[in-house]
PDB file of N, CA and C in Angstrom:
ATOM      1  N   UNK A   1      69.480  19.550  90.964  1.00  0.00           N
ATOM      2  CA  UNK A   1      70.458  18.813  91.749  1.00  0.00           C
ATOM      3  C   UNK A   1      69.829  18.384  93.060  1.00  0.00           C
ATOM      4  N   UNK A   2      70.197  17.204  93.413  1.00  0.00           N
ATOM      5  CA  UNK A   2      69.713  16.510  94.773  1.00  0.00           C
ATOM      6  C   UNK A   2      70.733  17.059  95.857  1.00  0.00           C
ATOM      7  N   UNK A   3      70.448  18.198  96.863  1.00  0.00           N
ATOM      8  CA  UNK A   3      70.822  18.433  98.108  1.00  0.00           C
ATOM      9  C   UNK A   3      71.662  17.063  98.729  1.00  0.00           C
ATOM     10  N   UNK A   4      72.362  17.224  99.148  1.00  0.00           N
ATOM     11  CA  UNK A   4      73.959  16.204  99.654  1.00  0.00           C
ATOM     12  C   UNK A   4      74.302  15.626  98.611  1.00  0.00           C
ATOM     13  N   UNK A   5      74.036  15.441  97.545  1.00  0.00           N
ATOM     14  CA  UNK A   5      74.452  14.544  96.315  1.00  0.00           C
ATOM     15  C   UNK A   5      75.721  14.758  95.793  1.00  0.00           C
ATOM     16  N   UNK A   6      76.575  13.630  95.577  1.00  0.00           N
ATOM     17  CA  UNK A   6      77.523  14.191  95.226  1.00  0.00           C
ATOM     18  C   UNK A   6      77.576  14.820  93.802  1.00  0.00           C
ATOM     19  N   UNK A   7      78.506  16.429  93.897  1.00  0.00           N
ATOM     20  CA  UNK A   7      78.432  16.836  92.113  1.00  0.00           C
ATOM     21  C   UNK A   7      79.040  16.207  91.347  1.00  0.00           C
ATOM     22  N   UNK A   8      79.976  15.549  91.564  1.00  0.00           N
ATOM     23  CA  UNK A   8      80.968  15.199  90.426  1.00  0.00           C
ATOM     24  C   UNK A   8      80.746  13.290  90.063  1.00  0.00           C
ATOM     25  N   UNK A   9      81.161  12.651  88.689  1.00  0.00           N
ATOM     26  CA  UNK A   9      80.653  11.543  88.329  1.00  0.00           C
ATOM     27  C   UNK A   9      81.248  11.074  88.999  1.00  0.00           C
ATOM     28  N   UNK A  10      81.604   9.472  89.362  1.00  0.00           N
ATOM     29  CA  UNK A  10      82.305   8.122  90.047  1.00  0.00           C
ATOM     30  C   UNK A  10      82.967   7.832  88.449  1.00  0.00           C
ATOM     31  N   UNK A  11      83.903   7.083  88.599  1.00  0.00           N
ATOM     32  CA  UNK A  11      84.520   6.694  87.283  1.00  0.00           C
ATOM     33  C   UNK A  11      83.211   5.456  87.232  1.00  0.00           C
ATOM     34  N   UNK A  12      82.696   4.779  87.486  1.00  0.00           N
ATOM     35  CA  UNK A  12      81.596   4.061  86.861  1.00  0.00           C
ATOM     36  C   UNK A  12      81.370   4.577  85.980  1.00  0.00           C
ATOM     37  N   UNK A  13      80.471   6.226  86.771  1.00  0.00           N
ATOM     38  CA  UNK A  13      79.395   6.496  86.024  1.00  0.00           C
ATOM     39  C   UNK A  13      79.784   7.302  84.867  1.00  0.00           C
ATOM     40  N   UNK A  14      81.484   7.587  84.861  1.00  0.00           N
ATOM     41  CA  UNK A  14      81.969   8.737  83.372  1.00  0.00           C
ATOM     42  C   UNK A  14      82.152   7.139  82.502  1.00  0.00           C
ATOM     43  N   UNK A  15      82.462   5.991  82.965  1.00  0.00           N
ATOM     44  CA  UNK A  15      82.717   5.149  81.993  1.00  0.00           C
ATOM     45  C   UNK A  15      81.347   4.437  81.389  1.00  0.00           C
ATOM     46  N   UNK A  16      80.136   4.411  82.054  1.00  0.00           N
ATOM     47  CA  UNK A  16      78.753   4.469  81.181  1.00  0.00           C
ATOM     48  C   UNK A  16      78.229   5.183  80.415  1.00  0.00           C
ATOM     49  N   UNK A  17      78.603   6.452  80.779  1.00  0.00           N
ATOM     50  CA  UNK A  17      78.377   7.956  79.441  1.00  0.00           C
ATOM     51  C   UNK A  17      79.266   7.683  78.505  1.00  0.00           C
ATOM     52  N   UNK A  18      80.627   7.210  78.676  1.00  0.00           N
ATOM     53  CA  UNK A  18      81.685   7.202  77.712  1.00  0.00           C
ATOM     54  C   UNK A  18      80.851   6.152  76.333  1.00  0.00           C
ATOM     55  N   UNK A  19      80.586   4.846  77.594  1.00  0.00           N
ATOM     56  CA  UNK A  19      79.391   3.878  76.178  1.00  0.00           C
ATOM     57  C   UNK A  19      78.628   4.089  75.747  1.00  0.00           C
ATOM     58  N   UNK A  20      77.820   4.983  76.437  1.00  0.00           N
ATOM     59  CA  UNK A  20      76.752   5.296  75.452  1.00  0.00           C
ATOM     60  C   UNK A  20      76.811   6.831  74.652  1.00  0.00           C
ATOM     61  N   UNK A  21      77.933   6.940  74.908  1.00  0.00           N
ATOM     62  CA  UNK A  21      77.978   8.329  74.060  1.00  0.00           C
ATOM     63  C   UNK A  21      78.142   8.057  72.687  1.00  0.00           C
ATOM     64  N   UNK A  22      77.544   8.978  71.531  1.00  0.00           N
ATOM     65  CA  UNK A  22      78.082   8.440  69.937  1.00  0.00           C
ATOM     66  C   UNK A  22      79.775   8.787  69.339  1.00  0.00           C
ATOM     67  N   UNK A  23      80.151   9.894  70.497  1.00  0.00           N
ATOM     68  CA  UNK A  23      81.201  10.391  69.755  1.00  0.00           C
ATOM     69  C   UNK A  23      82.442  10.364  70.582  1.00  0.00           C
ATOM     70  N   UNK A  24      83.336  10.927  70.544  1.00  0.00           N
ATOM     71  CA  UNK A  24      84.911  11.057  71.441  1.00  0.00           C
ATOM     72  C   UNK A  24      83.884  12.046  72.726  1.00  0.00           C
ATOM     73  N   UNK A  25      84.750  11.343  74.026  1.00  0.00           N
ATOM     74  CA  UNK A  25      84.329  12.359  75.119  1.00  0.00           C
ATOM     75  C   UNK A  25      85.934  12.625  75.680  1.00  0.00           C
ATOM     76  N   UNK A  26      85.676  13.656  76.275  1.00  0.00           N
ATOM     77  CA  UNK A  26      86.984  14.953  76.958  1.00  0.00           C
ATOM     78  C   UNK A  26      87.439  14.917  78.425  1.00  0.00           C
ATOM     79  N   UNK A  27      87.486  13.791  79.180  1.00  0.00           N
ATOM     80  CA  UNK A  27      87.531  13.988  80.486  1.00  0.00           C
ATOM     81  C   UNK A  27      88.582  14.705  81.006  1.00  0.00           C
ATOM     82  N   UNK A  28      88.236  15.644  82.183  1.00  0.00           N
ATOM     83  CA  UNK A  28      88.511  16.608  82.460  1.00  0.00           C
ATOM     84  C   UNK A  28      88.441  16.711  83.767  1.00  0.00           C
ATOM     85  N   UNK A  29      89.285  17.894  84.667  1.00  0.00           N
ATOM     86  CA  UNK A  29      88.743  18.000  85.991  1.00  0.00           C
ATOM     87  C   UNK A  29      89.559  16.795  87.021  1.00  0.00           C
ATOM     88  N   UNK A  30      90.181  16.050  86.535  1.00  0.00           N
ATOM     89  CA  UNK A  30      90.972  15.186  87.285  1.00  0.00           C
ATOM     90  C   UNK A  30      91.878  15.960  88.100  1.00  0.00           C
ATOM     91  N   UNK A  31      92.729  15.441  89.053  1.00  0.00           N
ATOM     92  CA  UNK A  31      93.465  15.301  89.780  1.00  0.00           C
ATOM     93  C   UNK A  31      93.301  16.945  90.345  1.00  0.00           C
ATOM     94  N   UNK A  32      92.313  17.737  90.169  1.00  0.00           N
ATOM     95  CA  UNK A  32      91.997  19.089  90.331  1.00  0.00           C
ATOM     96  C   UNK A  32      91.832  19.449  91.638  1.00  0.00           C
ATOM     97  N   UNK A  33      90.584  18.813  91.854  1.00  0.00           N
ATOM     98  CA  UNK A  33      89.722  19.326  92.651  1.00  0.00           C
ATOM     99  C   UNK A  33      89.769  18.719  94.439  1.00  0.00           C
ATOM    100  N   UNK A  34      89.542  19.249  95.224  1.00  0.00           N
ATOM    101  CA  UNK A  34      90.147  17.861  96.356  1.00  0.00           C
ATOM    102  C   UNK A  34      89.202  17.117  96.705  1.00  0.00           C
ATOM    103  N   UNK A  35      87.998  17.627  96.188  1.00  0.00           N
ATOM    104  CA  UNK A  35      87.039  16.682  96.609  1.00  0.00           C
ATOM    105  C   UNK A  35      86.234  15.817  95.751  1.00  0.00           C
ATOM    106  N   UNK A  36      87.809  15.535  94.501  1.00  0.00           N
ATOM    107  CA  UNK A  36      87.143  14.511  93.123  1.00  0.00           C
ATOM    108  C   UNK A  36      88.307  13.405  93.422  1.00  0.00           C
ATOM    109  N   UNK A  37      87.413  11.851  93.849  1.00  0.00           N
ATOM    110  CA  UNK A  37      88.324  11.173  94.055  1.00  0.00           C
ATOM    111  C   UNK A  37      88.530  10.256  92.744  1.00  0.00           C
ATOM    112  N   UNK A  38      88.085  10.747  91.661  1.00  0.00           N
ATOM    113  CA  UNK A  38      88.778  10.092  90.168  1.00  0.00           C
ATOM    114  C   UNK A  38      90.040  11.043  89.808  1.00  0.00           C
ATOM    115  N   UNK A  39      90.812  10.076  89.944  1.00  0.00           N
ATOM    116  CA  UNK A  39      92.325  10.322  89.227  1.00  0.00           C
ATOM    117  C   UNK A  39      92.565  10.311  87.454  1.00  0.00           C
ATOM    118  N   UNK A  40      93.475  10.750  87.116  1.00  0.00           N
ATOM    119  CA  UNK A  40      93.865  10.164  85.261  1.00  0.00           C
ATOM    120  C   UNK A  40      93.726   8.828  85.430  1.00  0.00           C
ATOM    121  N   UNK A  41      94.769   8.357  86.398  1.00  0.00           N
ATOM    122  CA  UNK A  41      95.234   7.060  86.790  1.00  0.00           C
ATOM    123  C   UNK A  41      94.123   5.943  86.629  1.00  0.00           C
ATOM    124  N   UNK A  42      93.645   6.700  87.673  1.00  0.00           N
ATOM    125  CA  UNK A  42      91.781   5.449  87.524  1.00  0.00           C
ATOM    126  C   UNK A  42      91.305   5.744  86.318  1.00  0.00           C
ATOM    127  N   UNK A  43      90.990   6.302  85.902  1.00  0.00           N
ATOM    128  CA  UNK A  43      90.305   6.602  84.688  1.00  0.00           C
ATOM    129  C   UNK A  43      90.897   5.737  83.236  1.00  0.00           C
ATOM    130  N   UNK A  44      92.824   6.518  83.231  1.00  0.00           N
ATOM    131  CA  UNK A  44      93.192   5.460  82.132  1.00  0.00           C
ATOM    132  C   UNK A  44      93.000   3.663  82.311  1.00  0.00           C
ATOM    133  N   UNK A  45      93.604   3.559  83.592  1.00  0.00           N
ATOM    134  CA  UNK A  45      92.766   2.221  83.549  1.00  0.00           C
ATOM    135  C   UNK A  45      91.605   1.493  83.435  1.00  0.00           C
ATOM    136  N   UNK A  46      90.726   2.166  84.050  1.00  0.00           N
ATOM    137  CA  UNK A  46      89.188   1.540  83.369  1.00  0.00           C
ATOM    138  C   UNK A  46      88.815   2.171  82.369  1.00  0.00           C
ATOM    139  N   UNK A  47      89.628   2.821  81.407  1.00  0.00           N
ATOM    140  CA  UNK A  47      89.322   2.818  80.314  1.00  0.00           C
ATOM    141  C   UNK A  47      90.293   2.109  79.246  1.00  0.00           C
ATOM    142  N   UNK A  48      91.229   1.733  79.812  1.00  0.00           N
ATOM    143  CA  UNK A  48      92.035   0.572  78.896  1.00  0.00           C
ATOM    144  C   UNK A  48      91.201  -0.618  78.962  1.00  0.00           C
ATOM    145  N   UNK A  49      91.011  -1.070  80.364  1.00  0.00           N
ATOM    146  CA  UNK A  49      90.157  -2.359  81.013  1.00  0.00           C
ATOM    147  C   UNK A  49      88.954  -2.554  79.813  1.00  0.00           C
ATOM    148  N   UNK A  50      88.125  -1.994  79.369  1.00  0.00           N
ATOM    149  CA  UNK A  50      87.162  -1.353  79.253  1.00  0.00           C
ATOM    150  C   UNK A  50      86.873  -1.115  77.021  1.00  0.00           C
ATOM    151  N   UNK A  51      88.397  -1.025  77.094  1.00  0.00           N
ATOM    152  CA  UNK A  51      88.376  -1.047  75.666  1.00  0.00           C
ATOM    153  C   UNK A  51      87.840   0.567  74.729  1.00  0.00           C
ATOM    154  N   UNK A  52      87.784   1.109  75.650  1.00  0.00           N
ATOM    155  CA  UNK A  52      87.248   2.413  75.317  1.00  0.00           C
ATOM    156  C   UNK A  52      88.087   3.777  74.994  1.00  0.00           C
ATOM    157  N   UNK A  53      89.440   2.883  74.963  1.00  0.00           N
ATOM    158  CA  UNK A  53      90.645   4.141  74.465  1.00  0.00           C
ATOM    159  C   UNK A  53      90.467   4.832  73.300  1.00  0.00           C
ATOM    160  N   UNK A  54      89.827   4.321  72.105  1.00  0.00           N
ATOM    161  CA  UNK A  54      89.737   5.281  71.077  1.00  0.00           C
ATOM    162  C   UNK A  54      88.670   6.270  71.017  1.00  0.00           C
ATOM    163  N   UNK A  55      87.615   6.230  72.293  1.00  0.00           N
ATOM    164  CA  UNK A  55      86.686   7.534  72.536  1.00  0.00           C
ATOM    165  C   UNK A  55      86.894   8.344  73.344  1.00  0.00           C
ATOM    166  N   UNK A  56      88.230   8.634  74.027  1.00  0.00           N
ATOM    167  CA  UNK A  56      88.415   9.381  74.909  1.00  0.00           C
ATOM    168  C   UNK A  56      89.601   9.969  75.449  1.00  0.00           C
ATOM    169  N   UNK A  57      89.480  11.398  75.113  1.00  0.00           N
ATOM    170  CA  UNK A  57      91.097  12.259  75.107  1.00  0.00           C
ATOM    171  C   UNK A  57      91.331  12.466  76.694  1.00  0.00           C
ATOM    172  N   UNK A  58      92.162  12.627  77.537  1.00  0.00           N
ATOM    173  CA  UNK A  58      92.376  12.839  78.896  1.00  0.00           C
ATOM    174  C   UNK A  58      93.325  14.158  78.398  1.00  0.00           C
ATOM    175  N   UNK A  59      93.108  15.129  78.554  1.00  0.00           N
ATOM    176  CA  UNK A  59      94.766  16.370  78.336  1.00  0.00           C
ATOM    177  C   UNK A  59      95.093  16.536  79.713  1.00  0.00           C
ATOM    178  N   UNK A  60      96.394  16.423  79.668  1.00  0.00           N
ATOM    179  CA  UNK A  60      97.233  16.981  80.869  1.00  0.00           C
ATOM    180  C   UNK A  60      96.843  18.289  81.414  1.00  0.00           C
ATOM    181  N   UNK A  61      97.411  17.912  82.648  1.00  0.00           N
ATOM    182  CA  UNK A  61      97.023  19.756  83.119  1.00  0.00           C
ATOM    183  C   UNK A  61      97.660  21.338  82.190  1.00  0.00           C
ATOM    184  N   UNK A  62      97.322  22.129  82.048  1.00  0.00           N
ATOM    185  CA  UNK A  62      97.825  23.002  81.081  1.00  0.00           C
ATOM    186  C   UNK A  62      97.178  22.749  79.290  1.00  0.00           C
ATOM    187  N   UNK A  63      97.393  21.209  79.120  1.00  0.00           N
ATOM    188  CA  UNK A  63      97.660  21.203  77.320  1.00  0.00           C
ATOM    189  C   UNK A  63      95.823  21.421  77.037  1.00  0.00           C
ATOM    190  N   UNK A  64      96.797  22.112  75.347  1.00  0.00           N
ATOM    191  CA  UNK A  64      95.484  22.957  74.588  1.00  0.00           C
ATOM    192  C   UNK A  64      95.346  21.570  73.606  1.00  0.00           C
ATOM    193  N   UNK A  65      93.511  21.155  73.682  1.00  0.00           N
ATOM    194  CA  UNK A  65      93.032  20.211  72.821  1.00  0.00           C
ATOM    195  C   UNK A  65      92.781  21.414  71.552  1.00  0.00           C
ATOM    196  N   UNK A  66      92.958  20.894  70.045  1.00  0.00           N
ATOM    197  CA  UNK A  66      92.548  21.958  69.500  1.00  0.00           C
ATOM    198  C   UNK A  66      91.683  20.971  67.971  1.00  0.00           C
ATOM    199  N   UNK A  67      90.762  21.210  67.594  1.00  0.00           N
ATOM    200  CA  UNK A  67      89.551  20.174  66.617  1.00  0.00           C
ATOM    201  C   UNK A  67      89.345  20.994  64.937  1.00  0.00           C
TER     202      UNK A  67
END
């Protein structure tokens, strides 16, 4: 890890992993943390925008994903 860097992705950069990923991705960690400024909100939208709704589950706070 790069010292001051931020830890957590930018919705850019979870929506470039989302494309090049081969399979469904799990985003997670939203609206959590106070110092993650990606929301569901942002996220479902640039991922509607984006066309990328059928690779990617968002679960509510609490709900059990189960495969």
């Amino acid at each position: 890890m790069d010292v001051g860097q931020p830890l957590l992705m930018s919705a850019d950069e979870v929506m470039e992993f989302i494309r090049l990923s081969p399979g469904q991705v799990i985003a997670n960690h939203m609206d959590a943390l106070n110092h993650c400024g990606t929301t569901r909100k942002i996220m479902n939208e640039s991922i509607s925008k984006s066309g990328l709704s059928d690779k990617v589950l968002i679960p509510a706070d609490g709900e059990t994903l189960e495969f």
